[in-house]
PDB file of N, CA and C in Angstrom:
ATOM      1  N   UNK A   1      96.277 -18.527  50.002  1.00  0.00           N
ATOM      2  CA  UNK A   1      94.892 -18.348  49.623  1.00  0.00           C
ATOM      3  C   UNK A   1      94.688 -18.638  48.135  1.00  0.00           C
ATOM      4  N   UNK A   2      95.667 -18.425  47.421  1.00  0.00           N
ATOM      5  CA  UNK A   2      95.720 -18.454  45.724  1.00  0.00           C
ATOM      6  C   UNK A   2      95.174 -19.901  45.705  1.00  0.00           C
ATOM      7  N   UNK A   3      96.208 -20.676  46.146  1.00  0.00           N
ATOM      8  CA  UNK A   3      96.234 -22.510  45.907  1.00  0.00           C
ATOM      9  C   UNK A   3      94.917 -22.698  46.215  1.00  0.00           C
ATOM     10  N   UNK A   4      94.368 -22.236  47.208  1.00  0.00           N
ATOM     11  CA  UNK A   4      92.596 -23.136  48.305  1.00  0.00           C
ATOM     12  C   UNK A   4      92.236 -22.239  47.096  1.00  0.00           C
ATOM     13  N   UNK A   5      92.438 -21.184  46.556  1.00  0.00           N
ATOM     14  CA  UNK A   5      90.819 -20.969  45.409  1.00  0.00           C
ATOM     15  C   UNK A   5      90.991 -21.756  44.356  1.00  0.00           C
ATOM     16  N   UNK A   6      92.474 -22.021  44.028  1.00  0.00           N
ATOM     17  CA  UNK A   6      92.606 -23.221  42.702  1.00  0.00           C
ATOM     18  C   UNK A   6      92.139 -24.813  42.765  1.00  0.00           C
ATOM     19  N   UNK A   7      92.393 -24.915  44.007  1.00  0.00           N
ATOM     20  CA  UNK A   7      91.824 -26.012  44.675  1.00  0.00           C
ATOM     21  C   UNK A   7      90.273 -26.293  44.317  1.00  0.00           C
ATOM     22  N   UNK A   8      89.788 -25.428  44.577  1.00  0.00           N
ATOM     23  CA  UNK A   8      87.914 -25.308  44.616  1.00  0.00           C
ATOM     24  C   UNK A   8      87.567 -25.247  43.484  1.00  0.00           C
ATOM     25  N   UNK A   9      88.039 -24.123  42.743  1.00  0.00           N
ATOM     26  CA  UNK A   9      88.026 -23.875  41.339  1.00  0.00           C
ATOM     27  C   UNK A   9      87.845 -25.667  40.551  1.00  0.00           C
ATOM     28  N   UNK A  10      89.071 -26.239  40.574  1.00  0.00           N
ATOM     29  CA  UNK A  10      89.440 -26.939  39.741  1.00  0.00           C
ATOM     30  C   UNK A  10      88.818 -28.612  40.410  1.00  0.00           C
ATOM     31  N   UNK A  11      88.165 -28.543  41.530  1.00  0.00           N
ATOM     32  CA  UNK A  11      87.196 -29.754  41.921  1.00  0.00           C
ATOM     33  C   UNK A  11      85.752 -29.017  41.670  1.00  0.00           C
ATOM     34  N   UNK A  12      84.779 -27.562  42.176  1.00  0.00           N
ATOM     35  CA  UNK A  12      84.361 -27.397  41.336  1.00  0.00           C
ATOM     36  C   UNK A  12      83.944 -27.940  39.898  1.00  0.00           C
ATOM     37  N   UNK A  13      84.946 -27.725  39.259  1.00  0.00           N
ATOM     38  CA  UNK A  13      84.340 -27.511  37.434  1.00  0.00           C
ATOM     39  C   UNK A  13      84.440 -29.224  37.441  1.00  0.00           C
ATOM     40  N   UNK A  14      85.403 -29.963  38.050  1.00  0.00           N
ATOM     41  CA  UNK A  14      85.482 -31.302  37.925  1.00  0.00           C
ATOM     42  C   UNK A  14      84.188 -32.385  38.064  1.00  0.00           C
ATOM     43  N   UNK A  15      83.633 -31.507  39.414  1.00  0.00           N
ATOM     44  CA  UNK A  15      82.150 -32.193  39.417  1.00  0.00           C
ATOM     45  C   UNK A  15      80.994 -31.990  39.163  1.00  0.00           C
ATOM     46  N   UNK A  16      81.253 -30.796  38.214  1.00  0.00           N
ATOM     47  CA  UNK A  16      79.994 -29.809  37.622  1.00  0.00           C
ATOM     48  C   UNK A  16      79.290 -31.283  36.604  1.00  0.00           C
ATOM     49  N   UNK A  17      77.809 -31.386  36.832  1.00  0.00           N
ATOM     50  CA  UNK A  17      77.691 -32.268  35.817  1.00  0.00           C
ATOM     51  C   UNK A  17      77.535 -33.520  35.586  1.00  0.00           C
ATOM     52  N   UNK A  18      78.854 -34.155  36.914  1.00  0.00           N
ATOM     53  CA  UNK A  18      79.416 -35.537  36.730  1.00  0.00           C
ATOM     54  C   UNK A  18      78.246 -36.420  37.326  1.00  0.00           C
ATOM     55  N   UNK A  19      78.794 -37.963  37.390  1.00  0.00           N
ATOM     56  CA  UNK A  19      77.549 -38.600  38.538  1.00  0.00           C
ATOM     57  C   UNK A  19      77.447 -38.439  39.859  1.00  0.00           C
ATOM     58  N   UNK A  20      78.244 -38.027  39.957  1.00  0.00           N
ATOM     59  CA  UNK A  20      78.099 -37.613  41.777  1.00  0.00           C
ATOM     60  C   UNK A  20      76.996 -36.658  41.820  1.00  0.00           C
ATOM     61  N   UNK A  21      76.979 -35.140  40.825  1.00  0.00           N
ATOM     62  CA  UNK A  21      75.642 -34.582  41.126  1.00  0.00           C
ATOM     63  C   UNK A  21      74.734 -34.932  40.517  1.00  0.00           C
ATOM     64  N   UNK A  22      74.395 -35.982  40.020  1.00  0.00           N
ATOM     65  CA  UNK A  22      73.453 -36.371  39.197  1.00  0.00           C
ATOM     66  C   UNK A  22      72.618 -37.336  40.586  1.00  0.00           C
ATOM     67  N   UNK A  23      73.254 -38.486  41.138  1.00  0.00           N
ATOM     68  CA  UNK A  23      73.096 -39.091  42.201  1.00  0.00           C
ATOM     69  C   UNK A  23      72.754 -37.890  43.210  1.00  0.00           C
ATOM     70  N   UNK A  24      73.263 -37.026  43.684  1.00  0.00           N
ATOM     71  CA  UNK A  24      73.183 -35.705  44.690  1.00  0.00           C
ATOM     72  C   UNK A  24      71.204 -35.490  43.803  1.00  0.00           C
ATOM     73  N   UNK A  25      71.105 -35.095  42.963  1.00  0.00           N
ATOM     74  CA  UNK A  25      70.187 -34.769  41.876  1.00  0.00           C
ATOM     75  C   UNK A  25      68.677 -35.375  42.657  1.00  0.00           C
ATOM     76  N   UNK A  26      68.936 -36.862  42.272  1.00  0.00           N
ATOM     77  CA  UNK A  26      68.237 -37.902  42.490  1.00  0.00           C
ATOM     78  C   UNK A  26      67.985 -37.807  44.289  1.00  0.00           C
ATOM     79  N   UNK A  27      69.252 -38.269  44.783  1.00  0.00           N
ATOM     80  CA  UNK A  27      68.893 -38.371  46.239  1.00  0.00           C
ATOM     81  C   UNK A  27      67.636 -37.262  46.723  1.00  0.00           C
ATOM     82  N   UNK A  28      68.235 -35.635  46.122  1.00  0.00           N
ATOM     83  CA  UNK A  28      67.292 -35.033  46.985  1.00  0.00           C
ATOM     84  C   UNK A  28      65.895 -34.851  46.620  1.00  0.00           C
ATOM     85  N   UNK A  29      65.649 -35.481  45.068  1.00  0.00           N
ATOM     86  CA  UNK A  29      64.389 -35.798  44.724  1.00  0.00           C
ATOM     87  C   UNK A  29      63.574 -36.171  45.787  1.00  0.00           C
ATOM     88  N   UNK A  30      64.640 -37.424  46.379  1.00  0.00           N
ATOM     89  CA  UNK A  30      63.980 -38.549  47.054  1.00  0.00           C
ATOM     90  C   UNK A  30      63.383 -37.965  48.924  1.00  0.00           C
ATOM     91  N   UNK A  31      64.853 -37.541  49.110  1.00  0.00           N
ATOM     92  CA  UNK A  31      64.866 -37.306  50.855  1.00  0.00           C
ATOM     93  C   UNK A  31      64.898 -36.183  51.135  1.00  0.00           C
ATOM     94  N   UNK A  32      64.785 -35.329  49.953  1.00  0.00           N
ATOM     95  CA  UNK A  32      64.720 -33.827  50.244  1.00  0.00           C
ATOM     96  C   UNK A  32      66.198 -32.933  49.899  1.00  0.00           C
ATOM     97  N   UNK A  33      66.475 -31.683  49.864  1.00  0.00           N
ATOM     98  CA  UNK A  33      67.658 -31.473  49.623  1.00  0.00           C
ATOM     99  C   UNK A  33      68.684 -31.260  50.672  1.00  0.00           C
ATOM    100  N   UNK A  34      68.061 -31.053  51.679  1.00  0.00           N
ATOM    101  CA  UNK A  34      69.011 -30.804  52.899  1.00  0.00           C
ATOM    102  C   UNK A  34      69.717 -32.258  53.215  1.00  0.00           C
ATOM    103  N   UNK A  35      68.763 -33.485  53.311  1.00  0.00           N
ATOM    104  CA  UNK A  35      69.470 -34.477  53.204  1.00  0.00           C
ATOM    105  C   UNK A  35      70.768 -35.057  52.497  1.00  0.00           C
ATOM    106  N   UNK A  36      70.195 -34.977  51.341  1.00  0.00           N
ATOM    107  CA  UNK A  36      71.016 -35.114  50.092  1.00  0.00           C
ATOM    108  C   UNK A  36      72.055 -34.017  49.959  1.00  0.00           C
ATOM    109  N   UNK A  37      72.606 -32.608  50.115  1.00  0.00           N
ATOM    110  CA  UNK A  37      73.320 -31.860  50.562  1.00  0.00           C
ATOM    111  C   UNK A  37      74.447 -31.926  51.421  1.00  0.00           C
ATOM    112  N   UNK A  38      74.251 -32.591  52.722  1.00  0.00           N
ATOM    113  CA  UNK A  38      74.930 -32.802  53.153  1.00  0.00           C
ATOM    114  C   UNK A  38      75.193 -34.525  53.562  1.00  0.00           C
ATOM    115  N   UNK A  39      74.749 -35.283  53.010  1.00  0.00           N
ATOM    116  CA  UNK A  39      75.272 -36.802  52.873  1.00  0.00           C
ATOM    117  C   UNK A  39      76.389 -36.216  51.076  1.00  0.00           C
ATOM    118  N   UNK A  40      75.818 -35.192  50.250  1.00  0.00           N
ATOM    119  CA  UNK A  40      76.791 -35.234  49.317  1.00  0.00           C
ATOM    120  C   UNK A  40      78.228 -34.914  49.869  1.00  0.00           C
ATOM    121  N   UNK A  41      77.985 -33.624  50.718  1.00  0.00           N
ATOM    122  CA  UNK A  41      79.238 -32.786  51.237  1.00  0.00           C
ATOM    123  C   UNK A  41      79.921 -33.992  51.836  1.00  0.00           C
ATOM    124  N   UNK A  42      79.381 -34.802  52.936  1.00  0.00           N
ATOM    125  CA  UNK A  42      80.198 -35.783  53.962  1.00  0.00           C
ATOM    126  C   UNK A  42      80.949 -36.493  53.449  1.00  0.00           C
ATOM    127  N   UNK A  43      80.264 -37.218  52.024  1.00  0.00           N
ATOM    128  CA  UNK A  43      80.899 -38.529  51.025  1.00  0.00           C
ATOM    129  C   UNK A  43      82.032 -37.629  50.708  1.00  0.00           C
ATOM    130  N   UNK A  44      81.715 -36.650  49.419  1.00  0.00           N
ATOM    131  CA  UNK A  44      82.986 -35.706  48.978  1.00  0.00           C
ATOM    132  C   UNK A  44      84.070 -35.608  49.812  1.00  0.00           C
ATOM    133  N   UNK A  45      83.533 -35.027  51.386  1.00  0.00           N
ATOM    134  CA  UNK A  45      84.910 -34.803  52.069  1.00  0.00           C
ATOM    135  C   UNK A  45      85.187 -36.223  52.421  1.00  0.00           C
ATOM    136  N   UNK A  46      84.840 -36.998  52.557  1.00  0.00           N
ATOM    137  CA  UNK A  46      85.437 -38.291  53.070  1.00  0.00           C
ATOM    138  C   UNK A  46      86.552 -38.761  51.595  1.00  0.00           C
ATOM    139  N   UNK A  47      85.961 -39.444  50.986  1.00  0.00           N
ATOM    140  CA  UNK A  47      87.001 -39.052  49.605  1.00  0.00           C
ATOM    141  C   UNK A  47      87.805 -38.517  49.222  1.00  0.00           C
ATOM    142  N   UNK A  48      87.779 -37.298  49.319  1.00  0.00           N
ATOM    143  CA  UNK A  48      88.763 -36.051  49.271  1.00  0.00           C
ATOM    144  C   UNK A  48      89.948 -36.352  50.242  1.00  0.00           C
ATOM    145  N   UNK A  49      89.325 -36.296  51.783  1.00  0.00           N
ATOM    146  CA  UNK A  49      90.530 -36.300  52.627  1.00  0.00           C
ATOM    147  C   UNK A  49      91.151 -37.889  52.727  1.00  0.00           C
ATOM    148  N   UNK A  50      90.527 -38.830  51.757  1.00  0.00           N
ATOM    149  CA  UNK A  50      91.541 -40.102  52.028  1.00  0.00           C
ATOM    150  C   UNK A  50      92.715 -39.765  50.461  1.00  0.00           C
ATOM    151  N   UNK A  51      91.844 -39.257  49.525  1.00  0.00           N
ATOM    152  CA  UNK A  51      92.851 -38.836  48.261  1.00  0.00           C
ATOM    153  C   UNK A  51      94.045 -37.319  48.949  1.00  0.00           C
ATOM    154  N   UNK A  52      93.605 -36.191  49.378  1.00  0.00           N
ATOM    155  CA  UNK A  52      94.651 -35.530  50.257  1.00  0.00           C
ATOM    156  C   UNK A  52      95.875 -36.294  51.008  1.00  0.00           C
ATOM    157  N   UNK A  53      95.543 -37.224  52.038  1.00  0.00           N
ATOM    158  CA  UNK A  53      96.330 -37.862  52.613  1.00  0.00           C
ATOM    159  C   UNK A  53      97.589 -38.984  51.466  1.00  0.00           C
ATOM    160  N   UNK A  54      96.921 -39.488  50.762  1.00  0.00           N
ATOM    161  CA  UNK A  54      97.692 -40.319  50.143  1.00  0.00           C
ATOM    162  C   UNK A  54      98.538 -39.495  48.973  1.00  0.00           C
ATOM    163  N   UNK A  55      97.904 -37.949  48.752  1.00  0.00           N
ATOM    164  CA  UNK A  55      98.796 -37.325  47.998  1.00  0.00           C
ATOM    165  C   UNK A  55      99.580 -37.074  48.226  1.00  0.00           C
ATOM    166  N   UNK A  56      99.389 -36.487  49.508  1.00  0.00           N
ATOM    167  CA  UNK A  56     100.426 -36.153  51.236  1.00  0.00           C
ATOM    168  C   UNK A  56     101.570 -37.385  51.259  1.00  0.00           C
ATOM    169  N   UNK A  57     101.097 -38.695  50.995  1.00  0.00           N
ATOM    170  CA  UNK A  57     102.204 -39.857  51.199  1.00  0.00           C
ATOM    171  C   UNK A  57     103.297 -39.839  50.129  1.00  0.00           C
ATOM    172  N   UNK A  58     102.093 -39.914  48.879  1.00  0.00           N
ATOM    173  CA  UNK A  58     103.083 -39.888  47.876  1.00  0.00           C
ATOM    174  C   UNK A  58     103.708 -38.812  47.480  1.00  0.00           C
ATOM    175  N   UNK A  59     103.108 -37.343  47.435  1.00  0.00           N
ATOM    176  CA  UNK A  59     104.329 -36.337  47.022  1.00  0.00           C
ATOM    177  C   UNK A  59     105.625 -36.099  48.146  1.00  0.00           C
ATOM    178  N   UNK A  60     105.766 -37.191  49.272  1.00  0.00           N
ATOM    179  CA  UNK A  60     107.108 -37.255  49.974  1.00  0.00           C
ATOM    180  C   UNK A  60     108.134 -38.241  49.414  1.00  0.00           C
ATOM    181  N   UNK A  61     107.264 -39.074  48.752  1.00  0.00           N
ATOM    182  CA  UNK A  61     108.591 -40.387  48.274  1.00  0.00           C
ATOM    183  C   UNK A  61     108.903 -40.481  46.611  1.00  0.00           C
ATOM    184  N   UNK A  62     107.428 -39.602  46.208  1.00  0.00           N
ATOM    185  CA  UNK A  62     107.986 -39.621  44.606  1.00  0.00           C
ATOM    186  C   UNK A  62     108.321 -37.902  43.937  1.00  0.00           C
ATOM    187  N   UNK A  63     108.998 -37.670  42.916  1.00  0.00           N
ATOM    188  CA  UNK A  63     109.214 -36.660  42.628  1.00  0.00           C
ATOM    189  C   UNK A  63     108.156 -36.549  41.816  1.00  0.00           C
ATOM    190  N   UNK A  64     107.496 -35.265  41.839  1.00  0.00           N
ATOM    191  CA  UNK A  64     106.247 -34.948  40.984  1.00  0.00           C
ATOM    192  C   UNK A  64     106.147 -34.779  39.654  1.00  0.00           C
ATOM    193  N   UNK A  65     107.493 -35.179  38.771  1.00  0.00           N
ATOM    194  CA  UNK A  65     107.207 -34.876  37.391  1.00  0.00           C
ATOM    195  C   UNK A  65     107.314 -36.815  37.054  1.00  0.00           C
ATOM    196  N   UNK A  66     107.359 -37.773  38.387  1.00  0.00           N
ATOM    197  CA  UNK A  66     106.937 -38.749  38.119  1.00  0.00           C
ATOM    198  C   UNK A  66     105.364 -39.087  38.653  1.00  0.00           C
ATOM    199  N   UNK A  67     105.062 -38.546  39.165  1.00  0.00           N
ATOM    200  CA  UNK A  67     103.551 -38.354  39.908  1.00  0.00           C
ATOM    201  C   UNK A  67     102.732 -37.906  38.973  1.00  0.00           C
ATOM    202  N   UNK A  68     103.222 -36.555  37.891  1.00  0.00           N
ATOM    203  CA  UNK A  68     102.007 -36.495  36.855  1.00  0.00           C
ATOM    204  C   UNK A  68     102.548 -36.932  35.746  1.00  0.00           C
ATOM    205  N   UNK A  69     103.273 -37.602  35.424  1.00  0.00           N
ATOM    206  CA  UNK A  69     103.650 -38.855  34.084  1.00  0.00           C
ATOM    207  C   UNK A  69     102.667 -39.639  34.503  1.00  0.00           C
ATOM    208  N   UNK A  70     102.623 -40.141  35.824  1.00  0.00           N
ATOM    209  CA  UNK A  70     101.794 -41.493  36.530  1.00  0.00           C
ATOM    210  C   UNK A  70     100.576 -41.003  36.034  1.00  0.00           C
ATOM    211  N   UNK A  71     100.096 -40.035  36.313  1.00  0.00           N
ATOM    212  CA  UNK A  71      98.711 -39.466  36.746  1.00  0.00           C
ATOM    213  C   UNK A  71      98.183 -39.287  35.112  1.00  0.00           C
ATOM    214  N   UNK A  72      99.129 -38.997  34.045  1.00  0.00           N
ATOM    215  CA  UNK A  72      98.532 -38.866  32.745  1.00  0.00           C
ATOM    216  C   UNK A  72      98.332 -40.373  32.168  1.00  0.00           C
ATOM    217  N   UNK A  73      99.067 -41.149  32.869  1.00  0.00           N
ATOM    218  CA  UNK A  73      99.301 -42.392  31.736  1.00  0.00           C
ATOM    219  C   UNK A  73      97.846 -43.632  32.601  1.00  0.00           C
ATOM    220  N   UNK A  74      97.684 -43.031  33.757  1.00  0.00           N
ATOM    221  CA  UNK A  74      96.070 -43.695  34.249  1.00  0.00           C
ATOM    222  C   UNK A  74      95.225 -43.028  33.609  1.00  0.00           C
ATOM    223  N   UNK A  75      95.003 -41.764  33.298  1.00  0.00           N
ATOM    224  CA  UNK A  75      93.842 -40.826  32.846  1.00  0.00           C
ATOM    225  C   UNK A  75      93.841 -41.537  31.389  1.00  0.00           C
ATOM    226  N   UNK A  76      94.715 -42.150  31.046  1.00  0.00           N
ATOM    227  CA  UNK A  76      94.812 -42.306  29.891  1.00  0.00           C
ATOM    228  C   UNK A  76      94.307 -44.362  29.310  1.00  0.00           C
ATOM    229  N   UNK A  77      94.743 -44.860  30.386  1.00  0.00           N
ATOM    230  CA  UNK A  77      94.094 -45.803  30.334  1.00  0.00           C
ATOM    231  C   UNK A  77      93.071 -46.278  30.729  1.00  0.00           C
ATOM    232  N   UNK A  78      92.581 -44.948  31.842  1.00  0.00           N
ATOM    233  CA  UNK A  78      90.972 -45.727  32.009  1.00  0.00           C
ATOM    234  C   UNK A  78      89.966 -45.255  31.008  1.00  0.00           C
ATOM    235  N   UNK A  79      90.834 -44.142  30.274  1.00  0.00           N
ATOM    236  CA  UNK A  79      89.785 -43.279  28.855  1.00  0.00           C
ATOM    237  C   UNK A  79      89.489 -44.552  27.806  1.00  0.00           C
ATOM    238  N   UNK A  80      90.751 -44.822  27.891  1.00  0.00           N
ATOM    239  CA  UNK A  80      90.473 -46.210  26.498  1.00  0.00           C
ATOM    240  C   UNK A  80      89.191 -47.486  27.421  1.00  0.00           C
ATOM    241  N   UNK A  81      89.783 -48.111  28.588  1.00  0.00           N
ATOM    242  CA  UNK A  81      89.133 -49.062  28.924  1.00  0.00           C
ATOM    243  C   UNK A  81      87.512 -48.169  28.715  1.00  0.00           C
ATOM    244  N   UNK A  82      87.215 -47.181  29.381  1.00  0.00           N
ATOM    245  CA  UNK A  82      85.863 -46.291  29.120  1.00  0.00           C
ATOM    246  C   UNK A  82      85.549 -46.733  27.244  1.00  0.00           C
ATOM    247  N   UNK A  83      86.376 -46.306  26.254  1.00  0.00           N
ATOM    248  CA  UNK A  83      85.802 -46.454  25.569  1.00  0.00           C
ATOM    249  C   UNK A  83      85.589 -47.970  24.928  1.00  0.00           C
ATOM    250  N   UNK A  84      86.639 -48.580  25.103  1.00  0.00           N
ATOM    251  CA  UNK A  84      86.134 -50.280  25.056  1.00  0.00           C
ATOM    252  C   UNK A  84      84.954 -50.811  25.458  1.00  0.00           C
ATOM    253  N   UNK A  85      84.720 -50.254  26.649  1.00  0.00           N
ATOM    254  CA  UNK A  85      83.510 -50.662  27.464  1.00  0.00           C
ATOM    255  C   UNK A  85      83.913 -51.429  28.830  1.00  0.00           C
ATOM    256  N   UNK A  86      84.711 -51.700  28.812  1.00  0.00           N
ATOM    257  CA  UNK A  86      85.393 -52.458  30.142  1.00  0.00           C
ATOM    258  C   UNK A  86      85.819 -51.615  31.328  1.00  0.00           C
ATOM    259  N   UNK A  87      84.737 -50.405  31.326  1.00  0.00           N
ATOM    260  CA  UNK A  87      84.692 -50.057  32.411  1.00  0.00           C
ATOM    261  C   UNK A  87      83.838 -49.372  32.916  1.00  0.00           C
TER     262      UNK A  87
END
């Protein structure tokens, strides 16, 4: 139970803000919020469970202190391309 509240917790605060609720924001301007609510929830979980699964793939074949080396050194190059503009 600890992990599923860290879980929530830490996607939570991740999309507090971001464009996804900004788009969520907009949509239900448009179609109302119940619409927009749950076309947000469906996308999220669709996303989610293709990123779950492939975490699922990869934390079997790679060891995880190469998984978050990996995971810092992308966070880290799409920050620069972000600030270049090339992205």
């Amino acid at each position: 139970m600890e992990n599923l509240i860290a879980v929530f917790v830490a996607i939570f605060l991740a999309e507090l803000g971001d464009k996804t609720q900004l788009t969520t924001i907009a949509f239900a301007s448009k179609y109302g919020w119940k619409t927009a609510f749950l076309g947000a929830i469906l996308g999220l979980a669709a996303v989610n469970f293709i990123g779950a699964l492939l975490g699922d793939a990869i934390g079997d074949v790679l060891p995880m202190e190469l998984i978050h080396k990996g995971a810092g050194v992308l966070f880290i190059v799409f920050g620069v391309l972000m600030l270049l503009g090339k992205l």
